[in-house]
N, C-alpha and C. Protein backbone atom coordinates (compact mmCIF):
# COMPACT_ATOMS: atom_id res chain seq x y z
N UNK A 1 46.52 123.91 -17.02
CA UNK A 1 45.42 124.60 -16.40
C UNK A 1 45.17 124.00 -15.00
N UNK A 2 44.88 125.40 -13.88
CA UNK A 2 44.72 124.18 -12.64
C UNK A 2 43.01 124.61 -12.49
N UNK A 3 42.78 122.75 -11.86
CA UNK A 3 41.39 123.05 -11.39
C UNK A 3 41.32 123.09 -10.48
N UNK A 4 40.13 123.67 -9.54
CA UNK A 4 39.81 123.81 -8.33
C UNK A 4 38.21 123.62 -7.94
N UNK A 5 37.81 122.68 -6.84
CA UNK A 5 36.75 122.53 -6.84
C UNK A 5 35.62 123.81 -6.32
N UNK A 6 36.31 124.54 -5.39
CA UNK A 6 35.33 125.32 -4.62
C UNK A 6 35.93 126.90 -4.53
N UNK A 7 35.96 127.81 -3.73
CA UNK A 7 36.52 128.82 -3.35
C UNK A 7 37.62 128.73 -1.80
N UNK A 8 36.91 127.76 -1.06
CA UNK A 8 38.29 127.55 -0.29
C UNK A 8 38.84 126.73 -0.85
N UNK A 9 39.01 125.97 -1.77
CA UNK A 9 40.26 124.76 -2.12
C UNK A 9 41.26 125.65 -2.39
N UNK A 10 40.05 127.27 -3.50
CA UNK A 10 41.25 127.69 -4.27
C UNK A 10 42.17 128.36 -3.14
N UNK A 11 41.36 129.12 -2.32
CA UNK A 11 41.96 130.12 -1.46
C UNK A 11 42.93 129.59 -0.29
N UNK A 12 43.01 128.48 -0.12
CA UNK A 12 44.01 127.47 0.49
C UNK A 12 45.41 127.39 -0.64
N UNK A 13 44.71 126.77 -1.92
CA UNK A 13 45.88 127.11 -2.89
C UNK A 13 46.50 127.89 -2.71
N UNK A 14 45.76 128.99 -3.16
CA UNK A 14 46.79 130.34 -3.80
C UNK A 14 47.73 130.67 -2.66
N UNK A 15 47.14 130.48 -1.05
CA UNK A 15 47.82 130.71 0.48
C UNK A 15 49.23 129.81 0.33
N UNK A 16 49.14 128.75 0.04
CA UNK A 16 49.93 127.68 -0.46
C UNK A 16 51.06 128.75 -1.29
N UNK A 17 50.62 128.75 -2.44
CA UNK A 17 51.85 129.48 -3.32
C UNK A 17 52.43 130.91 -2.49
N UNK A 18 51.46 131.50 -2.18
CA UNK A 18 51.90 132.98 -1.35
C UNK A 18 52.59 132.66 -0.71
N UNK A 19 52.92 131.38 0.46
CA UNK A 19 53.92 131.24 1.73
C UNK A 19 54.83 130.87 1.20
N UNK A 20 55.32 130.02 -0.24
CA UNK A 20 56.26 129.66 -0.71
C UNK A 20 56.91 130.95 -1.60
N UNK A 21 56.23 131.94 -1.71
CA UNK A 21 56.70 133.08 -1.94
C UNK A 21 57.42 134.19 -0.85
N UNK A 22 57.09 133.73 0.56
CA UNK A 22 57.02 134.71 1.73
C UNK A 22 56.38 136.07 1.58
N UNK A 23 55.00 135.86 0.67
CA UNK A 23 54.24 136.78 0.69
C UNK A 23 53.53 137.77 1.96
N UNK A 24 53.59 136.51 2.66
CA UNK A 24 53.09 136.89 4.30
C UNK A 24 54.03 136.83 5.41
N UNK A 25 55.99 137.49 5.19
CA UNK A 25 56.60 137.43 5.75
C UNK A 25 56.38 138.43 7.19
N UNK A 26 55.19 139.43 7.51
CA UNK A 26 55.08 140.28 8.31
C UNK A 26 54.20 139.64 8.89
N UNK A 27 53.45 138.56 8.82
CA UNK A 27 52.23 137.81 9.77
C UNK A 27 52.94 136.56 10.40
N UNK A 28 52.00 136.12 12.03
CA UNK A 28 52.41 135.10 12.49
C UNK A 28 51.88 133.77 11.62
N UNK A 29 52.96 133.45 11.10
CA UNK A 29 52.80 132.55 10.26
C UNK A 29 51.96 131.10 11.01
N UNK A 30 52.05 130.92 12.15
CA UNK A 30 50.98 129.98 12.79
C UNK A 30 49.68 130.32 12.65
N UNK A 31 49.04 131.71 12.67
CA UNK A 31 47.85 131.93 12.46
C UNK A 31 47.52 132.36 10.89
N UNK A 32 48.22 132.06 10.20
CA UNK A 32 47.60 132.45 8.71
C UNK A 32 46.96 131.02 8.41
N UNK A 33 45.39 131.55 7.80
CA UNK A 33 45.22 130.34 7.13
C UNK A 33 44.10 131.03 6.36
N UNK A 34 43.26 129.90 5.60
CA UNK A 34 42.50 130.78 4.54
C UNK A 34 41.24 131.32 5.13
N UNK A 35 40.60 130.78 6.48
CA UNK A 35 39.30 131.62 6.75
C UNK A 35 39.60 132.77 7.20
N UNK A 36 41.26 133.05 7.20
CA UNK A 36 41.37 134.75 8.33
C UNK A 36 42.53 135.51 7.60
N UNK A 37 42.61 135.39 6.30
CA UNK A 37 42.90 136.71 5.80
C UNK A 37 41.75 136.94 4.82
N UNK A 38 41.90 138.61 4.65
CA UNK A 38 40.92 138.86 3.95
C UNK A 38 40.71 138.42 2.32
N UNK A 39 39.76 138.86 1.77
CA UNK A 39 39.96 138.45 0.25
C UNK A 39 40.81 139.62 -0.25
N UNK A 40 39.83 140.64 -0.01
CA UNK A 40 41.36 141.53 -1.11
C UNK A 40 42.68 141.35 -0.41
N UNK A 41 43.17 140.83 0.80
CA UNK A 41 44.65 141.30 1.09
C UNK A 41 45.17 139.63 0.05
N UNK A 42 44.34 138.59 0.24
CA UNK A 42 44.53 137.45 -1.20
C UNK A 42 44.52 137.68 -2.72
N UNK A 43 43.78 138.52 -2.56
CA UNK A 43 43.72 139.21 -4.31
C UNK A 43 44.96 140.06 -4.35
N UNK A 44 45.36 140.99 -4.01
CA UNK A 44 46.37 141.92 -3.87
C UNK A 44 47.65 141.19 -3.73
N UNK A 45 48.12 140.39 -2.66
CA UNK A 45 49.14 139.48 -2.84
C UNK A 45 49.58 138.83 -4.03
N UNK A 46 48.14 138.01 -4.20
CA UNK A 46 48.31 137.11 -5.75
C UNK A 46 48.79 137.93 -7.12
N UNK A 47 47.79 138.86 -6.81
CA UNK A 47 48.34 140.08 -7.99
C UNK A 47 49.81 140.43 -8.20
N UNK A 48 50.29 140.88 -6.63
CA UNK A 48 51.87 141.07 -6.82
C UNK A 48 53.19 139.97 -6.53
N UNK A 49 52.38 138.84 -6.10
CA UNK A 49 53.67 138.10 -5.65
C UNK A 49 53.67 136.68 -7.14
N UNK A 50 52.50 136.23 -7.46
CA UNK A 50 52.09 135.31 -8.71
C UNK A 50 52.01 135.64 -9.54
N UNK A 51 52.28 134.60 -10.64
CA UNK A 51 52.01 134.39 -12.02
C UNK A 51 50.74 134.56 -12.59
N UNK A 52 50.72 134.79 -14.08
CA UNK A 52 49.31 134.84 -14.44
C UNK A 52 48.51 133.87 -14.35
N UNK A 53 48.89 132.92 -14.07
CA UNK A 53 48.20 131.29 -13.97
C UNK A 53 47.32 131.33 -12.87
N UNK A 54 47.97 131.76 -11.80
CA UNK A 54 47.21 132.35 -10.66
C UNK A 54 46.11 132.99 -10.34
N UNK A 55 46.84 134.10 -11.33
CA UNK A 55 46.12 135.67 -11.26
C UNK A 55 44.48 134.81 -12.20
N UNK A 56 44.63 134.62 -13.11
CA UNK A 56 43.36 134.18 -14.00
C UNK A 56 42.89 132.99 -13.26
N UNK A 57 43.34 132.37 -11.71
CA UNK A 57 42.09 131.72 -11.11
C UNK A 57 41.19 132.26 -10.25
N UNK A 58 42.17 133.58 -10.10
CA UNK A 58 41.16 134.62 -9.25
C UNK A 58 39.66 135.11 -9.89
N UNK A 59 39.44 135.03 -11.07
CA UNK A 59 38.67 135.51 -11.92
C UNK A 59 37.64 134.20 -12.01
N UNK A 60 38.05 133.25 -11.61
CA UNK A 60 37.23 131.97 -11.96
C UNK A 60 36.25 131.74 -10.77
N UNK A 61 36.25 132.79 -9.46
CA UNK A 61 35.80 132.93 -8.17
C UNK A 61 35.43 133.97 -7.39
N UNK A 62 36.04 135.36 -8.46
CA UNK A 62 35.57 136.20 -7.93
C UNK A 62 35.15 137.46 -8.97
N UNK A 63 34.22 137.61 -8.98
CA UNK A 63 33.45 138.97 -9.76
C UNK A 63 34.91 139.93 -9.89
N UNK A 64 35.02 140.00 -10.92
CA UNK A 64 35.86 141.28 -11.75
C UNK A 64 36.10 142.51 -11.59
N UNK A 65 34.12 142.97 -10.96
CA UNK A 65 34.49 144.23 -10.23
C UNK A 65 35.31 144.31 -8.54
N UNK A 66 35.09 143.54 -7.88
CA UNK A 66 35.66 142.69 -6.81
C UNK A 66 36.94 142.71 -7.17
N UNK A 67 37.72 142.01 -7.88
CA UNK A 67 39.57 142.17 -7.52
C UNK A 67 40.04 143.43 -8.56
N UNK A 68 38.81 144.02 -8.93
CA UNK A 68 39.21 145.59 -9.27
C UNK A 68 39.19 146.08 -8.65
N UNK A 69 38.23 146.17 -7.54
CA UNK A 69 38.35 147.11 -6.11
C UNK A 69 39.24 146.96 -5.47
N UNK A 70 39.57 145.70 -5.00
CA UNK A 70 41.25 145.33 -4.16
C UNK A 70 42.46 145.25 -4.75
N UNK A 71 42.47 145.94 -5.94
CA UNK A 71 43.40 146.13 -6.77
C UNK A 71 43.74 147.71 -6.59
N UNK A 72 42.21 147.98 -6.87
CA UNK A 72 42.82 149.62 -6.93
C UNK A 72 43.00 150.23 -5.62
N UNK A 73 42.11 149.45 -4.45
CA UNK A 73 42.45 149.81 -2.87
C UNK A 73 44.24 149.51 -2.12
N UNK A 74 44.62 148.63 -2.93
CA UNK A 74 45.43 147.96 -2.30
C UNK A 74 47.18 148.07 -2.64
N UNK A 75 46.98 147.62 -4.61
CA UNK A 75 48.21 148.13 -4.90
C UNK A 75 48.18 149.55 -6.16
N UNK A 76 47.04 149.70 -6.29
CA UNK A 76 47.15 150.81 -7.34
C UNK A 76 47.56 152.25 -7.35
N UNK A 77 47.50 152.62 -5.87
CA UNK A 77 48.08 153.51 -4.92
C UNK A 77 49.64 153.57 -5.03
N UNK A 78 50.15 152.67 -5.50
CA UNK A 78 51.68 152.40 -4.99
C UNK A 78 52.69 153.22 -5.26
N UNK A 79 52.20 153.61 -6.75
CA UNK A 79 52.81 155.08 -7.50
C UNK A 79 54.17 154.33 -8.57
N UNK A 80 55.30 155.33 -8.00
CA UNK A 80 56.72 154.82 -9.16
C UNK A 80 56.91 153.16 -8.18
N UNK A 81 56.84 152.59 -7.43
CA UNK A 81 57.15 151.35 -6.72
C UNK A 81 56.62 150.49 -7.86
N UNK A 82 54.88 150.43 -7.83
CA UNK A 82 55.04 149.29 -8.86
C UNK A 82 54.13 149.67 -10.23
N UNK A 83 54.91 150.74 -10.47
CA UNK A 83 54.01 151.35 -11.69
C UNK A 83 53.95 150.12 -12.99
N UNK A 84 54.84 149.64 -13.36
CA UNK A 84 54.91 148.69 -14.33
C UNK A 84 53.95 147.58 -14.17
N UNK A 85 54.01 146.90 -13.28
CA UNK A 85 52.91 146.06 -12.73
C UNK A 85 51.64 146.76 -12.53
N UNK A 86 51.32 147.82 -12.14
CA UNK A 86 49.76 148.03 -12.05
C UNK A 86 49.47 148.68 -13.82
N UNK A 87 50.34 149.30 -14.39
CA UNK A 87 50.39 149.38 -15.77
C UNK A 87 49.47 148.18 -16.65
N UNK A 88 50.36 147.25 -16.32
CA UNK A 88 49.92 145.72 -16.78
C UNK A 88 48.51 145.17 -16.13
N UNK A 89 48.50 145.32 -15.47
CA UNK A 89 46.98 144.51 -14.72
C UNK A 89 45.71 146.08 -15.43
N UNK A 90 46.04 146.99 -14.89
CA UNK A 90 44.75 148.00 -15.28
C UNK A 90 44.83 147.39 -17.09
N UNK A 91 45.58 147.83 -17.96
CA UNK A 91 45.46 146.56 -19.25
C UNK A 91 45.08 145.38 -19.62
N UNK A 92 45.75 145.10 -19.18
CA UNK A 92 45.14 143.09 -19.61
C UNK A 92 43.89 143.19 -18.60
N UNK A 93 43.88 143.05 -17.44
CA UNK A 93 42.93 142.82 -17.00
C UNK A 93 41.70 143.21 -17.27
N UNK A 94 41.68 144.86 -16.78
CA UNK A 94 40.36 145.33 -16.68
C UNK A 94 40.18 146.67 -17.59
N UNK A 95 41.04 146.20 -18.94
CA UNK A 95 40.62 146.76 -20.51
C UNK A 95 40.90 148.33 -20.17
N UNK A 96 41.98 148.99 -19.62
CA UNK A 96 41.93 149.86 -19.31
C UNK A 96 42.44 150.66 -20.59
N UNK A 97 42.16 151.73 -21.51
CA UNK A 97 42.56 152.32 -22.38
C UNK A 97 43.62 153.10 -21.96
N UNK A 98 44.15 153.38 -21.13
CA UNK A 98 45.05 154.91 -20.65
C UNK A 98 45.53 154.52 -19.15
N UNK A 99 46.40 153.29 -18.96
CA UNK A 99 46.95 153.28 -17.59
C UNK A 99 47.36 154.37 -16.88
N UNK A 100 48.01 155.01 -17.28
CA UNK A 100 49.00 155.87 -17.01
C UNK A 100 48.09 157.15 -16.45
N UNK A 101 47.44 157.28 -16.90
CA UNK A 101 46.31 158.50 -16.99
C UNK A 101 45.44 157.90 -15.21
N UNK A 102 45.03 156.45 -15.26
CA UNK A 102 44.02 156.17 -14.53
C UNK A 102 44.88 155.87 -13.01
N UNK A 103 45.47 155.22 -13.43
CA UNK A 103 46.71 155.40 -12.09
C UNK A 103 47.28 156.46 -11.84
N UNK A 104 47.46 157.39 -11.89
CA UNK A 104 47.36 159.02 -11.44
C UNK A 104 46.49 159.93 -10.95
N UNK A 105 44.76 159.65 -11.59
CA UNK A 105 44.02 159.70 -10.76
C UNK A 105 43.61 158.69 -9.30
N UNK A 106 43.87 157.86 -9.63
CA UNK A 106 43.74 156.89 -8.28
C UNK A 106 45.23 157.13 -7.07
N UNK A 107 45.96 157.76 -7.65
CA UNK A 107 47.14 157.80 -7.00
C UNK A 107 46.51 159.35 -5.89
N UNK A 108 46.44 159.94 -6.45
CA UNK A 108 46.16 161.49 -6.34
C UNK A 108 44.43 161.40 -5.54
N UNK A 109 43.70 160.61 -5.71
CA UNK A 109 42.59 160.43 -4.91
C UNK A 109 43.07 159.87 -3.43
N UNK A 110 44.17 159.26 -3.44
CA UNK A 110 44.83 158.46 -2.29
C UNK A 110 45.66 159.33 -1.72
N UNK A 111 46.27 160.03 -2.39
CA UNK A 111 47.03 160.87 -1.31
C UNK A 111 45.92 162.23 -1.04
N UNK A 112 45.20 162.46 -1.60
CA UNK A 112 43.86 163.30 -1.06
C UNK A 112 43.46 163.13 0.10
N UNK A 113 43.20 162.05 0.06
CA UNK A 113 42.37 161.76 1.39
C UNK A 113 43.46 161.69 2.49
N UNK A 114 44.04 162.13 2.43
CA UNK A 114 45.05 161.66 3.73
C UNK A 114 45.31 163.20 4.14
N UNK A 115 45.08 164.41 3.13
CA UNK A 115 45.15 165.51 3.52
C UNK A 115 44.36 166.00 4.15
């Protein structure tokens, strides 16, 4: 289990594991650090680039409805790309009865708006 004292220790962490992932291979990697990316683009990363070890310290810092919103803003949209993975998180995570069903409406609300 990892501990963490505060919300930036963690959010330094998790930045930590993301760069050893090249999660943030499209940013100037001199200016990434934890006061200047956002939280959901940290929640959303962690979601797709980490382990659950990770993923369940996000929860230890941030309200539930919170990396549900930057979940569903961010990668839930994604469609056949990462259907399996948002499958899994709308489940385990946030008790979803009918992935399949709820990620289709969120898919279809997203390409709505763009019309």
């Amino acid at each position: 289990m990892i501990f963490i004292n505060d919300i930036d220790d963690m959010k330094r962490f998790l930045l930590k594991k993301l760069k050893q992932k090249h999660a943030f291979w499209s940013y100037d990697a001199q200016k990434i650090n934890y006061k200047n990316i956002p939280d959901e683009i940290l929640i959303a990363k962690t979601l797709f680039h980490l382990d659950m070890e990770y993923i369940n310290l996000l929860f230890c810092y941030y309200k539930a409805d919170f990396i549900k919103k930057a979940w569903r803003e961010e990668l839930a949209p994604q469609g056949d790309y990462m259907r399996n993975l948002n499958k899994f998180i709308a489940w385990y995570y946030f008790g979803i009865k009918n992935p399949n069903k709820y990620l289709k409406t969120i898919e279809t609300k997203f390409i709505n708006r763009y019309d």
